[in-house]
PDB file of N, CA and C in Angstrom:
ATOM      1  N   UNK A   1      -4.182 -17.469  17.812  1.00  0.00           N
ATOM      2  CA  UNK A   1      -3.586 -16.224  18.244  1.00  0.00           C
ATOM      3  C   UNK A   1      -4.669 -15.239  18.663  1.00  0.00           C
ATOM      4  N   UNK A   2      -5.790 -15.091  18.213  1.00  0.00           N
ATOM      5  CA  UNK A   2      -7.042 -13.928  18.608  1.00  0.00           C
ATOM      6  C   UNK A   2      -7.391 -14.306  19.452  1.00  0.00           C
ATOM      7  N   UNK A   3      -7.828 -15.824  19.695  1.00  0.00           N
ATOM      8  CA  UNK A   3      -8.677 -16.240  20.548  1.00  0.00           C
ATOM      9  C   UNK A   3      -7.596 -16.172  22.250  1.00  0.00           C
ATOM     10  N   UNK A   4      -6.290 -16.664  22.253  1.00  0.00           N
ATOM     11  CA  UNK A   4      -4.976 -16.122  23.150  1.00  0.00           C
ATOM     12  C   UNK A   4      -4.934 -14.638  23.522  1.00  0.00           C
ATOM     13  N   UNK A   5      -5.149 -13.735  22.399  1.00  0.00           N
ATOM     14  CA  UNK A   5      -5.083 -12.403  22.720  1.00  0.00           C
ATOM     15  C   UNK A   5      -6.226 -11.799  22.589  1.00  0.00           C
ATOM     16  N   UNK A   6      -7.900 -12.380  23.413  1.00  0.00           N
ATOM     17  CA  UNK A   6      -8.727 -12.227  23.546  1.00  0.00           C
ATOM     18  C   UNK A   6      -9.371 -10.735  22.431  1.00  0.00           C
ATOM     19  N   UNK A   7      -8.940 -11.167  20.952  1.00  0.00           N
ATOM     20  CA  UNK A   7      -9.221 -10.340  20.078  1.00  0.00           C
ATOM     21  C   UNK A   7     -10.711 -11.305  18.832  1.00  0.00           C
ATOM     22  N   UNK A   8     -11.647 -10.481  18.710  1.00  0.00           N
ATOM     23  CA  UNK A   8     -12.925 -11.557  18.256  1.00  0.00           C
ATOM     24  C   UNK A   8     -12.212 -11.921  16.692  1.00  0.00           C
ATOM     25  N   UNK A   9     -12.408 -12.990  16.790  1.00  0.00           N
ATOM     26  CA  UNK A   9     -12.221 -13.464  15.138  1.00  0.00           C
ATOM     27  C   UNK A   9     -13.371 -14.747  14.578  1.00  0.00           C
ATOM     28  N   UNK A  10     -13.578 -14.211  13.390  1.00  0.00           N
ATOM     29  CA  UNK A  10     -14.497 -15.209  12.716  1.00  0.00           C
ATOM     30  C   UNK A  10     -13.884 -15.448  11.222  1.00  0.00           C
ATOM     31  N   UNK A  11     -13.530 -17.144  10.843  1.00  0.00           N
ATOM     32  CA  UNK A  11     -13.250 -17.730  10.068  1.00  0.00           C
ATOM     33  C   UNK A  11     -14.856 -18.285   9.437  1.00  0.00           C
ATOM     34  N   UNK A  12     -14.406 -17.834   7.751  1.00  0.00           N
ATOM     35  CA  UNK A  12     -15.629 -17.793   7.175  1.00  0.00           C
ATOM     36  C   UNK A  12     -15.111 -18.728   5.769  1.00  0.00           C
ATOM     37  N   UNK A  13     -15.439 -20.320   5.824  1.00  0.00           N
ATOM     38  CA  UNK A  13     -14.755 -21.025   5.067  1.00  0.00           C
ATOM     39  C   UNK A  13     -15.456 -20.709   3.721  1.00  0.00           C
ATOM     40  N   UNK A  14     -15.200 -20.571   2.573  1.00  0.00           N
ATOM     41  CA  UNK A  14     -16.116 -20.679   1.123  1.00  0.00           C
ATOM     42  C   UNK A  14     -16.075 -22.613   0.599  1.00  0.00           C
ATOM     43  N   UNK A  15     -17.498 -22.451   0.361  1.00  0.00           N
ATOM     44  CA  UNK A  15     -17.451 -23.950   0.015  1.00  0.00           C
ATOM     45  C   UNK A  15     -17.819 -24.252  -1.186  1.00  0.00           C
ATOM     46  N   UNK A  16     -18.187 -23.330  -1.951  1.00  0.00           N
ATOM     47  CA  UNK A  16     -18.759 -23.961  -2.938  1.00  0.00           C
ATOM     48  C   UNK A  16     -18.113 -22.709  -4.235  1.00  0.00           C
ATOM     49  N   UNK A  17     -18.492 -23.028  -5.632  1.00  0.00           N
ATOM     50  CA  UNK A  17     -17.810 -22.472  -6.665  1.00  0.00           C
ATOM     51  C   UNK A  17     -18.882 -21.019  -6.603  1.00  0.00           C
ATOM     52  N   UNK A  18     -19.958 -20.928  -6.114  1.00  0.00           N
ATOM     53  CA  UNK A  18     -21.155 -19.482  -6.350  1.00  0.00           C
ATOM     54  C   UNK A  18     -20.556 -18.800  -4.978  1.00  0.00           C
ATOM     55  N   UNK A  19     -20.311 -19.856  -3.955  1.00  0.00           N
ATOM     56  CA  UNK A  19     -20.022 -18.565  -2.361  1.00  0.00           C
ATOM     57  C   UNK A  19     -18.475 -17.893  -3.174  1.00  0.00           C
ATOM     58  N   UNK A  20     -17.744 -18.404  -3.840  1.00  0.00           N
ATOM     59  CA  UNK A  20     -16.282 -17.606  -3.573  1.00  0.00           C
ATOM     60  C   UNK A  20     -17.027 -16.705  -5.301  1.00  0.00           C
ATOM     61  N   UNK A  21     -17.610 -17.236  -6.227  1.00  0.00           N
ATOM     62  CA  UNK A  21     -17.675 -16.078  -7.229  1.00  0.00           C
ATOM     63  C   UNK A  21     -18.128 -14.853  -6.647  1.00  0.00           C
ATOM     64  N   UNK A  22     -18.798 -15.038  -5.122  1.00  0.00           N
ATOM     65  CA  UNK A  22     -19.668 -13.830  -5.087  1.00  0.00           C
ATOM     66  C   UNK A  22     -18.972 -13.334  -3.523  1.00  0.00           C
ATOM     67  N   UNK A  23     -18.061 -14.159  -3.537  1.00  0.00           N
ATOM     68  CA  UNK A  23     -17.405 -12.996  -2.180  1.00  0.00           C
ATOM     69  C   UNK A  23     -16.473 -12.003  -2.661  1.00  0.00           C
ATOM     70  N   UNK A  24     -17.072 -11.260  -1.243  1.00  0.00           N
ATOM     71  CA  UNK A  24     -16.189  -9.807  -2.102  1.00  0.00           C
ATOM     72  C   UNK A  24     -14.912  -9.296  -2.096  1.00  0.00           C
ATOM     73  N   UNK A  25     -14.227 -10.397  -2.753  1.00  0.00           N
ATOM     74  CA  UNK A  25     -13.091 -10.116  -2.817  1.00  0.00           C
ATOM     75  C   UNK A  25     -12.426 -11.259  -3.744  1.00  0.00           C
ATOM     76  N   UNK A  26     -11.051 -10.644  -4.987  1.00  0.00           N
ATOM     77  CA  UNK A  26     -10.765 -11.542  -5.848  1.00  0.00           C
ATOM     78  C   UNK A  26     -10.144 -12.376  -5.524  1.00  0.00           C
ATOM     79  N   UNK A  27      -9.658 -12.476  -4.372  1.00  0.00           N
ATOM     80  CA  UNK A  27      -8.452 -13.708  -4.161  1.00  0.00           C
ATOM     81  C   UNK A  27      -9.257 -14.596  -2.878  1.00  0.00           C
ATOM     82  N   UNK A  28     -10.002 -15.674  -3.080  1.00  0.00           N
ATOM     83  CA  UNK A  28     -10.600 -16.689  -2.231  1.00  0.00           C
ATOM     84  C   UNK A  28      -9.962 -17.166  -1.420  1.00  0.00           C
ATOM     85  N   UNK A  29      -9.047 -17.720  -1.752  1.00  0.00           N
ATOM     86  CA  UNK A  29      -7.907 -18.828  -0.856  1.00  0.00           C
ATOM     87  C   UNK A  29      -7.785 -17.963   0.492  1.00  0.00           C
ATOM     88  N   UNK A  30      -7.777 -16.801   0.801  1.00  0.00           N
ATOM     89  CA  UNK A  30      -7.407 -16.079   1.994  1.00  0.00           C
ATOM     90  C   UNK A  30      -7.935 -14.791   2.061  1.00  0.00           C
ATOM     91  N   UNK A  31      -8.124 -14.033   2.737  1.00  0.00           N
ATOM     92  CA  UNK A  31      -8.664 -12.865   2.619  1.00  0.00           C
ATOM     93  C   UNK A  31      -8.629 -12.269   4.138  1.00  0.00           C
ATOM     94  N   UNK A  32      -8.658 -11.083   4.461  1.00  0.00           N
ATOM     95  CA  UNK A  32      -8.807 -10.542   5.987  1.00  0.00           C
ATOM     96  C   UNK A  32      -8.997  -9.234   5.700  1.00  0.00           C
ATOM     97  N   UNK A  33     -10.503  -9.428   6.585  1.00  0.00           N
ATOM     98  CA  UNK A  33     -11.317  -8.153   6.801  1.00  0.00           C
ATOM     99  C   UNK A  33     -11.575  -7.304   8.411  1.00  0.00           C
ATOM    100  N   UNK A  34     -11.609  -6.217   8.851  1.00  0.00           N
ATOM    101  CA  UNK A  34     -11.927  -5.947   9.911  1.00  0.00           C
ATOM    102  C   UNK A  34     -13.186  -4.914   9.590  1.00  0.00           C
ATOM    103  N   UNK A  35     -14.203  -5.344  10.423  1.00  0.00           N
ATOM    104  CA  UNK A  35     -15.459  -4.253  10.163  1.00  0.00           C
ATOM    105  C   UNK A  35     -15.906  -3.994   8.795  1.00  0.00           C
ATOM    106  N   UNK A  36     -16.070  -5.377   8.066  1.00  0.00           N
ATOM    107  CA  UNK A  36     -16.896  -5.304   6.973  1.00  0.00           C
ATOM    108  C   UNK A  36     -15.369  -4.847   6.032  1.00  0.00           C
ATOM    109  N   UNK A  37     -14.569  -3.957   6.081  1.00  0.00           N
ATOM    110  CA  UNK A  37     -13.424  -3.398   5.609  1.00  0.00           C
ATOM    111  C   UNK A  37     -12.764  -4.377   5.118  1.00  0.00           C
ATOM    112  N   UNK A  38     -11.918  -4.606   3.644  1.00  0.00           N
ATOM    113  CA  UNK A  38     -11.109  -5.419   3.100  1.00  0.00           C
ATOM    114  C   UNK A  38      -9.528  -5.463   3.378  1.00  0.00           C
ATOM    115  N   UNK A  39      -8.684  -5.793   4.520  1.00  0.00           N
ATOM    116  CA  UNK A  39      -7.724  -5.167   4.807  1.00  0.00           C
ATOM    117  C   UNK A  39      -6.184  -6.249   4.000  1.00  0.00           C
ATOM    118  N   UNK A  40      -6.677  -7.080   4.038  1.00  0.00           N
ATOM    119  CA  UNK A  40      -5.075  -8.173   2.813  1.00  0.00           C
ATOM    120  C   UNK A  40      -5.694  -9.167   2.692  1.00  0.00           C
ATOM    121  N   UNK A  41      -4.845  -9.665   1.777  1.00  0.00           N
ATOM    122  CA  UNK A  41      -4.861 -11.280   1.147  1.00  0.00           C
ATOM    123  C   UNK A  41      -3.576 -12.077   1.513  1.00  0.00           C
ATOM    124  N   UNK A  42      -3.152 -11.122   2.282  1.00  0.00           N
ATOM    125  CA  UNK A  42      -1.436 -12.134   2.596  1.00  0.00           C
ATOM    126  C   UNK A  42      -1.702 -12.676   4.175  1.00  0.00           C
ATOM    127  N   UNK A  43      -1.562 -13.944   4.244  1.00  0.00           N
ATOM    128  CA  UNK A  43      -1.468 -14.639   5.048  1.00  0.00           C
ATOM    129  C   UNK A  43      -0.727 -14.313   6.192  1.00  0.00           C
ATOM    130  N   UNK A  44      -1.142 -14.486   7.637  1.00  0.00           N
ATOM    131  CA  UNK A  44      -0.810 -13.517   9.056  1.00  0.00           C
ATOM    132  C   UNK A  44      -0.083 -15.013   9.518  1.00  0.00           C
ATOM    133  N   UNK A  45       1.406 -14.766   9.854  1.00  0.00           N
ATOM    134  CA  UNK A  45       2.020 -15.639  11.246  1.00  0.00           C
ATOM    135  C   UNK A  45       1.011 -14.677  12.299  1.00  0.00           C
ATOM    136  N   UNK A  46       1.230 -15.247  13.800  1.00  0.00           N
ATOM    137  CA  UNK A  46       0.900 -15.113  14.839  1.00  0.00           C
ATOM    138  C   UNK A  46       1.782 -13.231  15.049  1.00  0.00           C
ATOM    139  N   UNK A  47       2.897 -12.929  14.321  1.00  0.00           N
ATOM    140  CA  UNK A  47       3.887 -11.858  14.502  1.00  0.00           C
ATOM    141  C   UNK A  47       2.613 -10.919  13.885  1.00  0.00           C
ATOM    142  N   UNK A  48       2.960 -11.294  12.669  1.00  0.00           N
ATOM    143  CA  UNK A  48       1.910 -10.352  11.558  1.00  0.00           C
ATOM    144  C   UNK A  48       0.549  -9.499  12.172  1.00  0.00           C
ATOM    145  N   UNK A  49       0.322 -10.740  12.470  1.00  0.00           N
ATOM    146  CA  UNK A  49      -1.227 -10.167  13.045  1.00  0.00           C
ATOM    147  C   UNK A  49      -1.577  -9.257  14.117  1.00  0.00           C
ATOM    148  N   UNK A  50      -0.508  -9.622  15.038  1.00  0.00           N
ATOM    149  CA  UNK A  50      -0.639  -8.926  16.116  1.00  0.00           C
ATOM    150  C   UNK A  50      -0.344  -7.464  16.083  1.00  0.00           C
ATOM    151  N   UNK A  51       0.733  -7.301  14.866  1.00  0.00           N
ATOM    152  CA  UNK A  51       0.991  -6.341  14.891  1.00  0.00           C
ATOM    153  C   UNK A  51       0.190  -5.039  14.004  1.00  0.00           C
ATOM    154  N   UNK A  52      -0.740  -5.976  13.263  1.00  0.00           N
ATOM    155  CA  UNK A  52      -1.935  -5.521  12.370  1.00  0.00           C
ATOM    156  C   UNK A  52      -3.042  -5.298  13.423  1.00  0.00           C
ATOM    157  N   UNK A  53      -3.311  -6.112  14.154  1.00  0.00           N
ATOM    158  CA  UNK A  53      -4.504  -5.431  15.271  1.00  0.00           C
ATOM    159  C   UNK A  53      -3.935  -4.427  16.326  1.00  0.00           C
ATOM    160  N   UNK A  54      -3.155  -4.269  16.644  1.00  0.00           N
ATOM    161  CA  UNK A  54      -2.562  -3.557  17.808  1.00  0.00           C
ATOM    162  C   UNK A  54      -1.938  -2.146  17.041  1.00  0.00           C
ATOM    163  N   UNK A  55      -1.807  -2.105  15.735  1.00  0.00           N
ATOM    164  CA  UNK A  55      -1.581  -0.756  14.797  1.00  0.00           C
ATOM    165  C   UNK A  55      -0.414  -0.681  14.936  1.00  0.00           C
TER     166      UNK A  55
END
């Protein structure tokens, strides 16, 4: 969906048990940030998102 609606996105997998103790944020499994900023942990359909980048 970002890469369709020419919006930059970077997927940042955690692989190991020290990368997710020390990312910053408590819930590993998912996370979404814009500009360093912590913005949810709830998982984006293609609807969701768009409507989260576009405000």
């Amino acid at each position: 969906t970002a890469k369709k609606n020419n919006i930059p996105f970077k997927a940042i997998k955690i692989q190991s048990r020290d990368e997710a103790q020390n990312a910053p944020t408590p819930i590993t499994n998912y996370a979404l940030f814009h500009d360093g900023e912590y913005i949810t942990n709830e998982q984006m359909n293609d609807k969701k998102f768009l409507k989260l980048v576009n405000g």
